[in-house]
N, C-alpha and C. Protein backbone atom coordinates (compact mmCIF):
# COMPACT_ATOMS: atom_id res chain seq x y z
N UNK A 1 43.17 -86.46 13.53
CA UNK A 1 43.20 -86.73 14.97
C UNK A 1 42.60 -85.54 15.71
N UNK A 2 41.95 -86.00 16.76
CA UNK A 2 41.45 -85.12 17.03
C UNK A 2 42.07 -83.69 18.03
N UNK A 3 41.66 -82.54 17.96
CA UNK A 3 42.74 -81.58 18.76
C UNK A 3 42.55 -81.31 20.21
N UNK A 4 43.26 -82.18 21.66
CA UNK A 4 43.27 -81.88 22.52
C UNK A 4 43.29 -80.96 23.11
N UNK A 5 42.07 -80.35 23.90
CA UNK A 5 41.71 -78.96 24.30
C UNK A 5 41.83 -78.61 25.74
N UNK A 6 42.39 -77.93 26.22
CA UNK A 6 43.23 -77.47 27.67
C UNK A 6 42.37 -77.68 28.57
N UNK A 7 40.67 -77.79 28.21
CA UNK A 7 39.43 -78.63 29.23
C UNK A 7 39.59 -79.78 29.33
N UNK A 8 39.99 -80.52 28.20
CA UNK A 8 39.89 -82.32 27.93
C UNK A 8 41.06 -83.10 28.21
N UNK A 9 42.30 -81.83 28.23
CA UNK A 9 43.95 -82.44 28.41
C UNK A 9 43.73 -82.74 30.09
N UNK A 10 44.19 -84.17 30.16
CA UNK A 10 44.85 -84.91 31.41
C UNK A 10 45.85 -83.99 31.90
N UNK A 11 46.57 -83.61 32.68
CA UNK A 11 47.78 -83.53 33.42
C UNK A 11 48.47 -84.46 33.37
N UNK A 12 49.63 -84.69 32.82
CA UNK A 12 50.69 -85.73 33.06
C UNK A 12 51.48 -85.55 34.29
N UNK A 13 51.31 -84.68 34.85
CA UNK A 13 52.20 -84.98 36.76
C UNK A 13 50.74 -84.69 37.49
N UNK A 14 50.82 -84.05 38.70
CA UNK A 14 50.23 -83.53 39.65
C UNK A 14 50.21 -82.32 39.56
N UNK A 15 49.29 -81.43 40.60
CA UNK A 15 49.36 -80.23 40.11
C UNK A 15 50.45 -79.39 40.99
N UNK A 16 50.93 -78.40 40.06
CA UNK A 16 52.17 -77.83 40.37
C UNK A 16 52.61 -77.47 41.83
N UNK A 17 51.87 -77.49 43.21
CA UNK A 17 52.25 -77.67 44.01
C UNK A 17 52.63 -78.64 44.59
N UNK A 18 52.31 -79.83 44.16
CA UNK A 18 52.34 -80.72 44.64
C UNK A 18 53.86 -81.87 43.49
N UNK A 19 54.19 -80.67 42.94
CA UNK A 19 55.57 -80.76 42.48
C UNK A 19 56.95 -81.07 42.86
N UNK A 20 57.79 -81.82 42.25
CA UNK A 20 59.16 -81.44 43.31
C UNK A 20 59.75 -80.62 42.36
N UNK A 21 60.27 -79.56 43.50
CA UNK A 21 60.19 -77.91 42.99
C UNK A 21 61.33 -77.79 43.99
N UNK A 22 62.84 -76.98 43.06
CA UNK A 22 63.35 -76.22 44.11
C UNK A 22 63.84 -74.83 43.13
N UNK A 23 63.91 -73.48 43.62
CA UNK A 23 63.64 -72.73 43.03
C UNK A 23 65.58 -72.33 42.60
N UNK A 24 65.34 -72.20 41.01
CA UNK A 24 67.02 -71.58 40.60
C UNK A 24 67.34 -72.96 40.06
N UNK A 25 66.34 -74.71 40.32
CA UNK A 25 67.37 -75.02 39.69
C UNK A 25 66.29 -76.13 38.79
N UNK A 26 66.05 -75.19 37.32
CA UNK A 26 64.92 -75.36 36.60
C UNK A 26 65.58 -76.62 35.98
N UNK A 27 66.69 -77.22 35.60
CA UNK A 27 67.39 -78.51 35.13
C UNK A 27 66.80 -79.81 35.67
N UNK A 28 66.96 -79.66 37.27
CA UNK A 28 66.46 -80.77 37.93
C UNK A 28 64.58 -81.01 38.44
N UNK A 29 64.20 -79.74 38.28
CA UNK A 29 62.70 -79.97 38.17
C UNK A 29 62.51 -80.84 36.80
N UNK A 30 62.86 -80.38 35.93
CA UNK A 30 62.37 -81.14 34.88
C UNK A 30 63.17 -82.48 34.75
N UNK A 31 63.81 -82.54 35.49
CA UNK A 31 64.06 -84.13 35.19
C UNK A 31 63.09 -84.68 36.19
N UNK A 32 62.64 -84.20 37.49
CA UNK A 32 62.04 -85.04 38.57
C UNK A 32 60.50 -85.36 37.67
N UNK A 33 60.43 -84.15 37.00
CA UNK A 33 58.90 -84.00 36.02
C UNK A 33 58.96 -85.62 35.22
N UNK A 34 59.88 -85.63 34.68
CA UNK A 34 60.17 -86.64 33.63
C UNK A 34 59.90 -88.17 34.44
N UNK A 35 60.73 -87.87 35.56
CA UNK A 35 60.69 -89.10 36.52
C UNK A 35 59.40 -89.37 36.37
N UNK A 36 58.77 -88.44 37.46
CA UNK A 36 57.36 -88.28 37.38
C UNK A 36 56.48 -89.20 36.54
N UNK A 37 56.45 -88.87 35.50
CA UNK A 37 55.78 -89.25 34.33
C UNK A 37 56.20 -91.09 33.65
N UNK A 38 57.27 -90.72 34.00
CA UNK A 38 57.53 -92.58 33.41
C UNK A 38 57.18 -93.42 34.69
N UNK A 39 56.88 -92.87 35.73
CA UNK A 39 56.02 -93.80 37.35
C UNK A 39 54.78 -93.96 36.93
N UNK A 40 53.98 -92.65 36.40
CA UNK A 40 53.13 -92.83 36.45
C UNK A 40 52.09 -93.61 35.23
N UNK A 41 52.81 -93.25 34.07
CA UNK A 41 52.31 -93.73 32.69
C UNK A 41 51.35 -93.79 32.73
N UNK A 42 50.77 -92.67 32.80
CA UNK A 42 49.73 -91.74 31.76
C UNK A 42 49.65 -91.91 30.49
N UNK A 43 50.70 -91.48 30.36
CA UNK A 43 51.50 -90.64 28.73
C UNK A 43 52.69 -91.59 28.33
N UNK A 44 52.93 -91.92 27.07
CA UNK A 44 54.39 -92.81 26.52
C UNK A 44 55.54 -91.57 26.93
N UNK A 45 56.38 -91.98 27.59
CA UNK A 45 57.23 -91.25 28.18
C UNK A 45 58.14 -90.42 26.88
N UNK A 46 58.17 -91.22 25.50
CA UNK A 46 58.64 -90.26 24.22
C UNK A 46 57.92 -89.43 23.77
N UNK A 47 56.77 -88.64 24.59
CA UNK A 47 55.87 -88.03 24.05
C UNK A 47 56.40 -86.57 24.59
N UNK A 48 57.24 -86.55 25.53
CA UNK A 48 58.05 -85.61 26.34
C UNK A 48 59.29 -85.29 25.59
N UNK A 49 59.35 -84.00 26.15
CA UNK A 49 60.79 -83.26 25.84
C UNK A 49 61.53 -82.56 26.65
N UNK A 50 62.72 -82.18 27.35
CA UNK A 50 63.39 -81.24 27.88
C UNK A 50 63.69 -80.45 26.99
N UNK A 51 63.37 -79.10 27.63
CA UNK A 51 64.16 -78.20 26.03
C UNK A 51 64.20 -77.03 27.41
N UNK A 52 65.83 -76.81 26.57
CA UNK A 52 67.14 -75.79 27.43
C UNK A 52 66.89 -74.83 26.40
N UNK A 53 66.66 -73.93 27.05
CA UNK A 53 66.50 -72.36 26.59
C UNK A 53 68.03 -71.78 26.47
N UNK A 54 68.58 -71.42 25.44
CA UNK A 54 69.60 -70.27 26.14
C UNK A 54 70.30 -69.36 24.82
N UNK A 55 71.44 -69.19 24.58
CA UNK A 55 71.98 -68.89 23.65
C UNK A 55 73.23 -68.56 23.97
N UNK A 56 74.40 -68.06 22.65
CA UNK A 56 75.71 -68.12 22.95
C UNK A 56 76.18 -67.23 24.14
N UNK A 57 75.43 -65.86 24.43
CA UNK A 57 75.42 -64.91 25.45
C UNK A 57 75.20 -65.67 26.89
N UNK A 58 74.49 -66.48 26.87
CA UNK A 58 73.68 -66.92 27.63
C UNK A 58 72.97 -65.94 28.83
N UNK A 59 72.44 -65.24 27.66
CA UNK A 59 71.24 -63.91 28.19
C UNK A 59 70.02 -64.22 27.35
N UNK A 60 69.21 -65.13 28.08
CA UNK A 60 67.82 -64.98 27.22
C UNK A 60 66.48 -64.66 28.20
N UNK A 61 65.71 -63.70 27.25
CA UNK A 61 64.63 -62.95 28.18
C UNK A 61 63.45 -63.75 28.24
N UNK A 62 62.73 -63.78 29.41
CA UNK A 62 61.10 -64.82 29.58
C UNK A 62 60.51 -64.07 30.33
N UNK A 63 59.38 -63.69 30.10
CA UNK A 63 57.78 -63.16 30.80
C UNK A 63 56.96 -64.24 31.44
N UNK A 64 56.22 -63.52 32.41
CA UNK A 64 55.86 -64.61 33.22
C UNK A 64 56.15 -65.83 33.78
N UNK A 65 57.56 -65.07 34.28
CA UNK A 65 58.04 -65.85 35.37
C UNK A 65 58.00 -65.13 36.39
N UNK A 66 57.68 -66.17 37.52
CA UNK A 66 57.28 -66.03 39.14
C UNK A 66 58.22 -65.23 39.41
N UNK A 67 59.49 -65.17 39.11
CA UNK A 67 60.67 -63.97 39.87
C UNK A 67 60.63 -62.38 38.90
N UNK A 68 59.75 -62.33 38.09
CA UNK A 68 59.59 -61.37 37.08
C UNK A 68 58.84 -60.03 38.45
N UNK A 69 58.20 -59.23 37.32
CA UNK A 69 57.86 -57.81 38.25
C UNK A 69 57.22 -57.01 37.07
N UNK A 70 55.75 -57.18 37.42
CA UNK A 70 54.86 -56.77 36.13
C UNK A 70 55.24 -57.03 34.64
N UNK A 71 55.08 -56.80 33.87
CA UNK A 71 55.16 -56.98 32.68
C UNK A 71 56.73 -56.80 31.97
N UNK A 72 57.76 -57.26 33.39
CA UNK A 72 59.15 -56.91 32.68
C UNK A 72 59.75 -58.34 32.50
N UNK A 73 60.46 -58.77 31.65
CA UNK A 73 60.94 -59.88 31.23
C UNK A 73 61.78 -60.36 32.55
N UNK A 74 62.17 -61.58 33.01
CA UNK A 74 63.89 -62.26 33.40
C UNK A 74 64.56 -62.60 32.41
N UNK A 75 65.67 -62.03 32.48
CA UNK A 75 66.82 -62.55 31.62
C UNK A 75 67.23 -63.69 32.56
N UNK A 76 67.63 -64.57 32.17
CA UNK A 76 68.20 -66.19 32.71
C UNK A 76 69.26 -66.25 31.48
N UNK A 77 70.51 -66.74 32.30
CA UNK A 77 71.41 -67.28 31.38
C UNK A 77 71.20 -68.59 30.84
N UNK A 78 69.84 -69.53 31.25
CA UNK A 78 69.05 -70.70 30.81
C UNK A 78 68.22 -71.05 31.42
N UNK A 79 67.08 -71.40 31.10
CA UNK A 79 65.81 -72.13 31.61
C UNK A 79 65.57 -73.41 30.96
N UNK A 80 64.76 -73.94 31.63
CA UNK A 80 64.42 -75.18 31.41
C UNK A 80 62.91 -75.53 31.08
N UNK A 81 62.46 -76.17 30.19
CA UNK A 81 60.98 -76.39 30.25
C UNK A 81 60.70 -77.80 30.02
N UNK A 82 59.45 -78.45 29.86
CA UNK A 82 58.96 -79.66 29.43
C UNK A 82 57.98 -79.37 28.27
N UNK A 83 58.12 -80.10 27.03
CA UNK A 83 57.17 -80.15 26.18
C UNK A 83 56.39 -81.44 26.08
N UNK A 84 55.03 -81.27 25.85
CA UNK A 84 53.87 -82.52 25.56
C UNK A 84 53.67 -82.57 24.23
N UNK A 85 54.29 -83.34 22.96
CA UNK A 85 53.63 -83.81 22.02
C UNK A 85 52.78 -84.78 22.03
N UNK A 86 51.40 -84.46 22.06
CA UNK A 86 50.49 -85.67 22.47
C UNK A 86 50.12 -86.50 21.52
N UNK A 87 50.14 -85.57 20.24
CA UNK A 87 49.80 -86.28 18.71
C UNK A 87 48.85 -85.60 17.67
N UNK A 88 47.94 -84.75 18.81
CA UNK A 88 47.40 -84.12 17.99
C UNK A 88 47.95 -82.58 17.85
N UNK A 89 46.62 -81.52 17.38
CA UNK A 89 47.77 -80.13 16.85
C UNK A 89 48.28 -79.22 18.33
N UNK A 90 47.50 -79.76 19.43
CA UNK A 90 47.24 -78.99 20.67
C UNK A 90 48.92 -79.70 21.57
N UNK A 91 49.95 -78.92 21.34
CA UNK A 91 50.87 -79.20 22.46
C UNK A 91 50.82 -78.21 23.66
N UNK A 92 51.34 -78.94 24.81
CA UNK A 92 51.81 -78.35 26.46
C UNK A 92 52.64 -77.98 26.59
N UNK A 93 52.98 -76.65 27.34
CA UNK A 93 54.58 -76.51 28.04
C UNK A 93 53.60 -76.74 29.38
N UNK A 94 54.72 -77.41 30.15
CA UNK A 94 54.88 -77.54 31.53
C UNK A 94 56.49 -76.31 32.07
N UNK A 95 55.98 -75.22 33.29
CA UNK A 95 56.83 -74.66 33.96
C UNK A 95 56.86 -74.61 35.06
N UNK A 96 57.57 -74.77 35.78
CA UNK A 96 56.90 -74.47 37.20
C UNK A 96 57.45 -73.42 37.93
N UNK A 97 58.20 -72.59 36.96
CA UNK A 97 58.83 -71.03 37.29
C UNK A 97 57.36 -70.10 36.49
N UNK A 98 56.85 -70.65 35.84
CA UNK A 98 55.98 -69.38 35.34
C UNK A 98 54.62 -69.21 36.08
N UNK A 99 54.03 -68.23 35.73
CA UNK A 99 52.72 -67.75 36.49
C UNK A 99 51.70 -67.83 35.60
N UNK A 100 52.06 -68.60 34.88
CA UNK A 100 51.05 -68.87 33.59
C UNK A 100 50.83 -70.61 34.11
N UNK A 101 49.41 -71.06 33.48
CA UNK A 101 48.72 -72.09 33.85
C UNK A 101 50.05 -73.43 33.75
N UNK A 102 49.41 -74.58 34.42
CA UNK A 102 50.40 -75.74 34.28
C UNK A 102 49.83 -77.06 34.40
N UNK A 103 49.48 -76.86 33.04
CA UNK A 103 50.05 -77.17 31.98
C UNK A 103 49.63 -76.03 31.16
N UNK A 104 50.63 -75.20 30.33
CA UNK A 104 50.15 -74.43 29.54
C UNK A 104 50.12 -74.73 28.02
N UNK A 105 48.58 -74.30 27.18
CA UNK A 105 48.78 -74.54 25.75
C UNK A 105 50.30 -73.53 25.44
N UNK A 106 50.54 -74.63 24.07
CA UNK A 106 51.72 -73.84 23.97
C UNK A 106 51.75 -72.91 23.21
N UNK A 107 50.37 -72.40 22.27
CA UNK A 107 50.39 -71.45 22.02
C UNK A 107 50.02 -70.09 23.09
N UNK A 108 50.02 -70.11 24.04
CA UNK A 108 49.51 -69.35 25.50
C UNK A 108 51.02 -68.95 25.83
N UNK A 109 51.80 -69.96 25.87
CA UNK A 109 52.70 -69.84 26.43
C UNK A 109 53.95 -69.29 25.20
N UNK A 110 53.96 -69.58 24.11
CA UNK A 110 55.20 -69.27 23.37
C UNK A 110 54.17 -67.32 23.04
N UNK A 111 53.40 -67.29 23.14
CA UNK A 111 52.72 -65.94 22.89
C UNK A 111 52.99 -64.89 24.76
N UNK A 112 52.87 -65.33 25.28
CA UNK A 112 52.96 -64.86 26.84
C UNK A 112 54.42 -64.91 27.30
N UNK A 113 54.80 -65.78 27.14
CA UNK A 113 56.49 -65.84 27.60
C UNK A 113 57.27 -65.52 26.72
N UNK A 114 57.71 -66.42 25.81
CA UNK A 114 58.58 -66.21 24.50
C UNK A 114 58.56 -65.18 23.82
N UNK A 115 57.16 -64.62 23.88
CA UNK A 115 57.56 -63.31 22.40
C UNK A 115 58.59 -63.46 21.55
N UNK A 116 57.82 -62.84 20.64
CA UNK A 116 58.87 -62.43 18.89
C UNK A 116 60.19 -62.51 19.28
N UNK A 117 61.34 -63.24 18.82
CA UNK A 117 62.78 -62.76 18.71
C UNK A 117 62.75 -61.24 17.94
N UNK A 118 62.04 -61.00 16.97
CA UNK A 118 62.20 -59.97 16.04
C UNK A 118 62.01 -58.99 16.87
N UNK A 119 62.09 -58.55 18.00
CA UNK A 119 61.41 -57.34 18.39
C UNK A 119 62.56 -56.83 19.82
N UNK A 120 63.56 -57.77 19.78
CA UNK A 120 64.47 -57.96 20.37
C UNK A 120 66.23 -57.68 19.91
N UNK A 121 66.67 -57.42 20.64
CA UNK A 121 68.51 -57.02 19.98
C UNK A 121 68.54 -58.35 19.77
N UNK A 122 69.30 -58.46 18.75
CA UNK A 122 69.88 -59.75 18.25
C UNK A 122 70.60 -60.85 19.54
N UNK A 123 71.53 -59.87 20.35
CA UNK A 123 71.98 -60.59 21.38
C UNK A 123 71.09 -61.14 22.56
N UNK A 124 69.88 -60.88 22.10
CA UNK A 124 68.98 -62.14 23.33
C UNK A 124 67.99 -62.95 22.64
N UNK A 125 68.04 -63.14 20.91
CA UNK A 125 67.82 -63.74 20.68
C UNK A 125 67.91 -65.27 20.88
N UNK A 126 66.97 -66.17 21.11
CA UNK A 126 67.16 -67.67 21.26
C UNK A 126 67.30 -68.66 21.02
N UNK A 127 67.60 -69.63 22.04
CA UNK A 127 67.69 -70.90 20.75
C UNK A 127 67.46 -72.01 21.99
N UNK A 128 67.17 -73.09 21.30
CA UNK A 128 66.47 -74.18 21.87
C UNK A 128 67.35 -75.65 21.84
N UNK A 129 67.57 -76.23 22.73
CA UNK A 129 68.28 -77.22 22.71
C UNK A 129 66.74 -78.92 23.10
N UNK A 130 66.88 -79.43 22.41
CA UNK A 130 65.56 -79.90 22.73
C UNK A 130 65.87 -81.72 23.04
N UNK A 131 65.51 -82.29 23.90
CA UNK A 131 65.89 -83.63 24.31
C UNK A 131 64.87 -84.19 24.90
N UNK A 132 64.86 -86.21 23.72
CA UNK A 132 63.32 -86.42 24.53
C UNK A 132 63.12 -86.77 25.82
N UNK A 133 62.07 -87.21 26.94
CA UNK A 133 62.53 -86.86 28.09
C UNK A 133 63.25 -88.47 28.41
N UNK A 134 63.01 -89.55 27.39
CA UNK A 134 63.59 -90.69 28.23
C UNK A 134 65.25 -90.50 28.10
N UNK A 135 65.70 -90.26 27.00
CA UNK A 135 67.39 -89.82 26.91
C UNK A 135 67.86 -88.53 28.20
N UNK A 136 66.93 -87.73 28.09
CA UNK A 136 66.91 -86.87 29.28
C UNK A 136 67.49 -87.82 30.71
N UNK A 137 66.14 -88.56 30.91
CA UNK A 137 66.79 -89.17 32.23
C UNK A 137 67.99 -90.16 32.29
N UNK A 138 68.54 -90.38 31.35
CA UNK A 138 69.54 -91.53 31.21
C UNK A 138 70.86 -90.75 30.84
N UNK A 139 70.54 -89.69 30.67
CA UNK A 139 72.18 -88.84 30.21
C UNK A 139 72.41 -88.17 31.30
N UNK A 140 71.48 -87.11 31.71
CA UNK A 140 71.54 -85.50 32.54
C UNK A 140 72.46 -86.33 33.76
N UNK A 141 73.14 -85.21 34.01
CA UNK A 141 73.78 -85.49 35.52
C UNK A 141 74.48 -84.09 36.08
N UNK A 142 74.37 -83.62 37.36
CA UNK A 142 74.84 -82.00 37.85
C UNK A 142 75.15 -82.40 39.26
N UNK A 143 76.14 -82.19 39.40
CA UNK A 143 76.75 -82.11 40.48
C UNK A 143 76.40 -81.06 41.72
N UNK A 144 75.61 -79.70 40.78
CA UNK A 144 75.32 -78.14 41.77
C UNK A 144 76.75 -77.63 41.57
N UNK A 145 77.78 -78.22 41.31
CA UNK A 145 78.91 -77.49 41.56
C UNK A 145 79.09 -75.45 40.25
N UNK A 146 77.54 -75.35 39.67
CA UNK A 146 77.17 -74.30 39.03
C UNK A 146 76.80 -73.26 40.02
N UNK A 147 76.43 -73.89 40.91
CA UNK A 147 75.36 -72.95 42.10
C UNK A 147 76.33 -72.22 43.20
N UNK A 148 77.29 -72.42 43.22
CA UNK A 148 78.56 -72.40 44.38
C UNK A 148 79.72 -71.32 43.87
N UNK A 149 79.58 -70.15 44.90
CA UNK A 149 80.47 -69.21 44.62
C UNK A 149 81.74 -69.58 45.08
N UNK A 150 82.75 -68.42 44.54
CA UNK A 150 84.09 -68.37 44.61
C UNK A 150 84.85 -69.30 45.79
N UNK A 151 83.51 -69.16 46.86
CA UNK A 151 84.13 -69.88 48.50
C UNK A 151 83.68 -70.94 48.75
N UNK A 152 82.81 -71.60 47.60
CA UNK A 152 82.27 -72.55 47.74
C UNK A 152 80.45 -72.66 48.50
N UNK A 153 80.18 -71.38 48.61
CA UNK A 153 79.01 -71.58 49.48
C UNK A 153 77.90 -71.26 48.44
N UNK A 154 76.85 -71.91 49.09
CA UNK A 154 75.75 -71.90 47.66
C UNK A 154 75.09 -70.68 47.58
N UNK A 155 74.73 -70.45 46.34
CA UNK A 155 74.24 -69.16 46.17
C UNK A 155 72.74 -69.35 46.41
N UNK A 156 72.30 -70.27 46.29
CA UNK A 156 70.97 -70.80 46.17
C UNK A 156 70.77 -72.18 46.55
N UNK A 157 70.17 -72.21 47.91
CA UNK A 157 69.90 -73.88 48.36
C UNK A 157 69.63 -74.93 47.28
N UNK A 158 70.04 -75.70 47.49
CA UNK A 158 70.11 -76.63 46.55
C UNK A 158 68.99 -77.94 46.88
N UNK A 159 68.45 -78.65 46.08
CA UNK A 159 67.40 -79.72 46.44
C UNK A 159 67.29 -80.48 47.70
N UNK A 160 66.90 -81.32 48.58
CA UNK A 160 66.92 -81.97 49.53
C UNK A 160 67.13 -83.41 49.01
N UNK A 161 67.18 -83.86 47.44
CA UNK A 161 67.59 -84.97 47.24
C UNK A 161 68.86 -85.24 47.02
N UNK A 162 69.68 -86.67 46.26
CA UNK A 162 71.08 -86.37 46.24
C UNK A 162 70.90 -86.07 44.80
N UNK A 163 72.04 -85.73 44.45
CA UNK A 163 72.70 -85.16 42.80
C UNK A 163 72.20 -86.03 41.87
N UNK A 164 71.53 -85.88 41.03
CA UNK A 164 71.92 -85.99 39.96
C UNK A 164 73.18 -87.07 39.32
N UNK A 165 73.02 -88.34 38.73
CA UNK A 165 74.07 -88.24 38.17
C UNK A 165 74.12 -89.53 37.33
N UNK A 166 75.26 -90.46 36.33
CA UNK A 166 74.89 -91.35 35.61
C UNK A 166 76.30 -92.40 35.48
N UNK A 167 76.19 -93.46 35.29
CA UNK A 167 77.42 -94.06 35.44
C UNK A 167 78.45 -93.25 34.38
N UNK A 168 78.28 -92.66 33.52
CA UNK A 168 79.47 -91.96 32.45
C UNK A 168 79.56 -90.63 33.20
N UNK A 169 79.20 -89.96 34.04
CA UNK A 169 79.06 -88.72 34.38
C UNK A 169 78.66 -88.27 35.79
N UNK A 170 79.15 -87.26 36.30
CA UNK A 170 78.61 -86.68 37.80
C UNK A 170 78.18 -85.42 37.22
N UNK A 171 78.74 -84.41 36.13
CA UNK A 171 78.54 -83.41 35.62
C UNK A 171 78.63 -83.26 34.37
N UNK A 172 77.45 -82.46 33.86
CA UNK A 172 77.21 -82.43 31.93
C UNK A 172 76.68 -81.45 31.35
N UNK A 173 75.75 -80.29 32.75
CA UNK A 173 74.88 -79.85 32.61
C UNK A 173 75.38 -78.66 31.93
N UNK A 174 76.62 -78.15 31.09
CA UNK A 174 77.39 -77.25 30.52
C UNK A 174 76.94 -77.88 28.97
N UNK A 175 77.10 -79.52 28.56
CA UNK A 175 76.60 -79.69 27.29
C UNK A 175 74.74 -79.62 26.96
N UNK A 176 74.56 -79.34 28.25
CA UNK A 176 72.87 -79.17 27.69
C UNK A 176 72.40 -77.61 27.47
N UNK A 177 73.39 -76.85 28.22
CA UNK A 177 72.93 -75.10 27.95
C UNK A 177 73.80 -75.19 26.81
N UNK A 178 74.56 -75.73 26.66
CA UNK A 178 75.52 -75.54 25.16
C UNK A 178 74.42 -75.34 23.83
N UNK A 179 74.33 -74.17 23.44
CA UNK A 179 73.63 -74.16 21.94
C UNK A 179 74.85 -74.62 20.82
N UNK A 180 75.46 -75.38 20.61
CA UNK A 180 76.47 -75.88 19.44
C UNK A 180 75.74 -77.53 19.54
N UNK A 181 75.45 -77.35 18.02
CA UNK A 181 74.89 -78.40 18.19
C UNK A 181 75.76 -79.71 17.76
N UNK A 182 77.25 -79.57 18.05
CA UNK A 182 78.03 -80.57 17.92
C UNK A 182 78.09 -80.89 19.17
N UNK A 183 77.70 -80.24 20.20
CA UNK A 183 78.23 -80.91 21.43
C UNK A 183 76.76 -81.64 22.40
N UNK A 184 76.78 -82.64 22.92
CA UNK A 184 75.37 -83.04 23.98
C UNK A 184 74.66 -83.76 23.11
N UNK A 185 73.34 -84.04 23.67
CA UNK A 185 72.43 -84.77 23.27
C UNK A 185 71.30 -83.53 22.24
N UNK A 186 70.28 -84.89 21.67
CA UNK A 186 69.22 -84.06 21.42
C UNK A 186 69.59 -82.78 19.83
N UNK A 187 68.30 -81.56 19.65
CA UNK A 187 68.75 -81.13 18.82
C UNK A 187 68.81 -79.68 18.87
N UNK A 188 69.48 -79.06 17.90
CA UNK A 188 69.78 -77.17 18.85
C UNK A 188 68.66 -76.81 17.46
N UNK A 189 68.14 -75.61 17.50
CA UNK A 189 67.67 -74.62 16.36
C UNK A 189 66.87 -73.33 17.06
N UNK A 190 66.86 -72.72 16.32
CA UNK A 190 66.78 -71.23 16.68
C UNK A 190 64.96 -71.38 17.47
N UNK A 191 64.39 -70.53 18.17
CA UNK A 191 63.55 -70.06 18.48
C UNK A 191 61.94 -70.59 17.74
N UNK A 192 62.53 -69.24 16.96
CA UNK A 192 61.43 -69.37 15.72
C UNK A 192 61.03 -70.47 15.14
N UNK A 193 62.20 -71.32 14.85
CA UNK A 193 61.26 -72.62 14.67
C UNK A 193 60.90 -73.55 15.16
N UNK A 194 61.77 -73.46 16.64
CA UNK A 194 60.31 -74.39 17.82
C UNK A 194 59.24 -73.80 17.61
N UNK A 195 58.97 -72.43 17.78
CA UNK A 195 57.67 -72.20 17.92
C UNK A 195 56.48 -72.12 16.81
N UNK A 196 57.34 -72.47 15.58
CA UNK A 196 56.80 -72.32 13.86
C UNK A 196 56.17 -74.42 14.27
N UNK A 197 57.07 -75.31 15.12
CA UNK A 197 56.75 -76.26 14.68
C UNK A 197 55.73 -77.23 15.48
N UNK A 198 56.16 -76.20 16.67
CA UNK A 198 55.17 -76.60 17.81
C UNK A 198 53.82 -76.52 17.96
N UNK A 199 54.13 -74.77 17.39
CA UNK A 199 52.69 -74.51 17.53
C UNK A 199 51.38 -74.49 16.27
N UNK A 200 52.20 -75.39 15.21
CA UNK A 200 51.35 -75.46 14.36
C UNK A 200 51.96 -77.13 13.87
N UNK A 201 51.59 -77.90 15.16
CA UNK A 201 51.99 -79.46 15.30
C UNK A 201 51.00 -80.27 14.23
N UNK A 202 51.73 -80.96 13.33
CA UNK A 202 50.90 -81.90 12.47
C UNK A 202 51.25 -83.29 13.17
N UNK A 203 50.64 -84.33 12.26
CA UNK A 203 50.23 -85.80 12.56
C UNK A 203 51.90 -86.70 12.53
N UNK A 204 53.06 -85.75 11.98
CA UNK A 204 54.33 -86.32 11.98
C UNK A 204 54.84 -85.78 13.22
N UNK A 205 55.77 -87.11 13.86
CA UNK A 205 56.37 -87.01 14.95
C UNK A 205 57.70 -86.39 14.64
N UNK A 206 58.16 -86.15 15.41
CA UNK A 206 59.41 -85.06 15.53
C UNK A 206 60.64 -86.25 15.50
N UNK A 207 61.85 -85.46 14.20
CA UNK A 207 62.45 -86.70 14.37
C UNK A 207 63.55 -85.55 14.53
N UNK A 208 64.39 -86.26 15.82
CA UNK A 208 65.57 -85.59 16.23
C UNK A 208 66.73 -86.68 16.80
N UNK A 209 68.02 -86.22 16.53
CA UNK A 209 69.32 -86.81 16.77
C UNK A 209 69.57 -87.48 18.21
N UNK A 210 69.61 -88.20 18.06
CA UNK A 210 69.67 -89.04 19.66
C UNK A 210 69.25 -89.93 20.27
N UNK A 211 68.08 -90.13 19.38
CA UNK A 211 66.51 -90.72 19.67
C UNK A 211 66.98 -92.40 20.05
């Protein structure tokens, strides 16, 4: 098959300004992304992934992000991204916190953002919680009640749409940063081998728990 090249790759949304974007709450961009994408059908909407960054600390470091400051990492207690398995060896991350292209190859991006776990204290090492995006939109549900200090007032404006949410659930978004992979949807594994499997994508589709 042939290998889709970052000149020849379509965009599966719009371009990132023209995003629905609210900043701090990287969960619900990528679900609106997801939305996005099953309106528009471009792309078979299982060709998508949500994948929750985080780990048991929930201290994990990312470069080139927009709230970063030269060449120094953000630690986030979780981020959120979108992956494009299109079919061939060339996959996408979609971010719309990073300052790196969007859609980015994902070898651009797991080389620019992600860096080596190995080069890192063990305690910010990562791990990946990964969900395809149609289970994504049919499970996720957040109330914001994460965003809201001690007095109740938000720490960070919250979207202009309403919540998030699903007939089993108003709030969940604790089993999707959850790295235990007994708990939530989708599948957990370390770092290294998203990026061992991503970025050297063969002609087999990804088979994960949930599907």
């Amino acid at each position: 098959m042939a290998r889709p090249s970052p000149s020849s790759y379509l965009a599966a949304v719009p371009p990132r300004a023209a995003c629905v974007y609210t900043s701090c709450y990287c969960e619900e961009n990528v679900w609106k992304l997801c939305e996005c994408i099953r309106s528009q059908d471009r792309y078979p909407l299982e060709e998508f992934y949500a994948v929750f960054i985080s780990n048991d600390r929930r201290m994990i470091p990312l470069w080139k992000q927009k709230s970063g400051h030269g060449d120094e990492p953000v630690v986030w207690d979780y981020h959120v991204i979108l992956l494009h398995v299109p079919g061939g060896e060339q996959n996408f991350i979609y971010d719309l916190d990073t300052v790196l292209p969007f859609p980015c190859p994902f070898e651009m991006y797991s080389a620019e953002a992600f860096r080596p776990d190995d080069s890192l204290h063990p305690e910010f090492h990562r791990k990946i919680r990964m969900i395809r995006a149609d289970l994504y939109l049919k499970t996720f549900a957040s109330d914001r009640s994460h965003m809201k200090d001690a007095h109740g007032k938000w720490q960070k404006p919250p979207p202009s749409y309403p919540c998030i949410e699903t007939a089993d659930s108003k709030m969940n978004l604790d089993d999707f940063i959850s790295m235990n992979p007994k708990v939530g949807w989708g599948s957990v594994f370390p770092l290294v081998d998203f990026v061992y499997r991503f970025g050297r994508q063969t002609d087999c589709s990804p088979s994960l728990k949930g599907q």
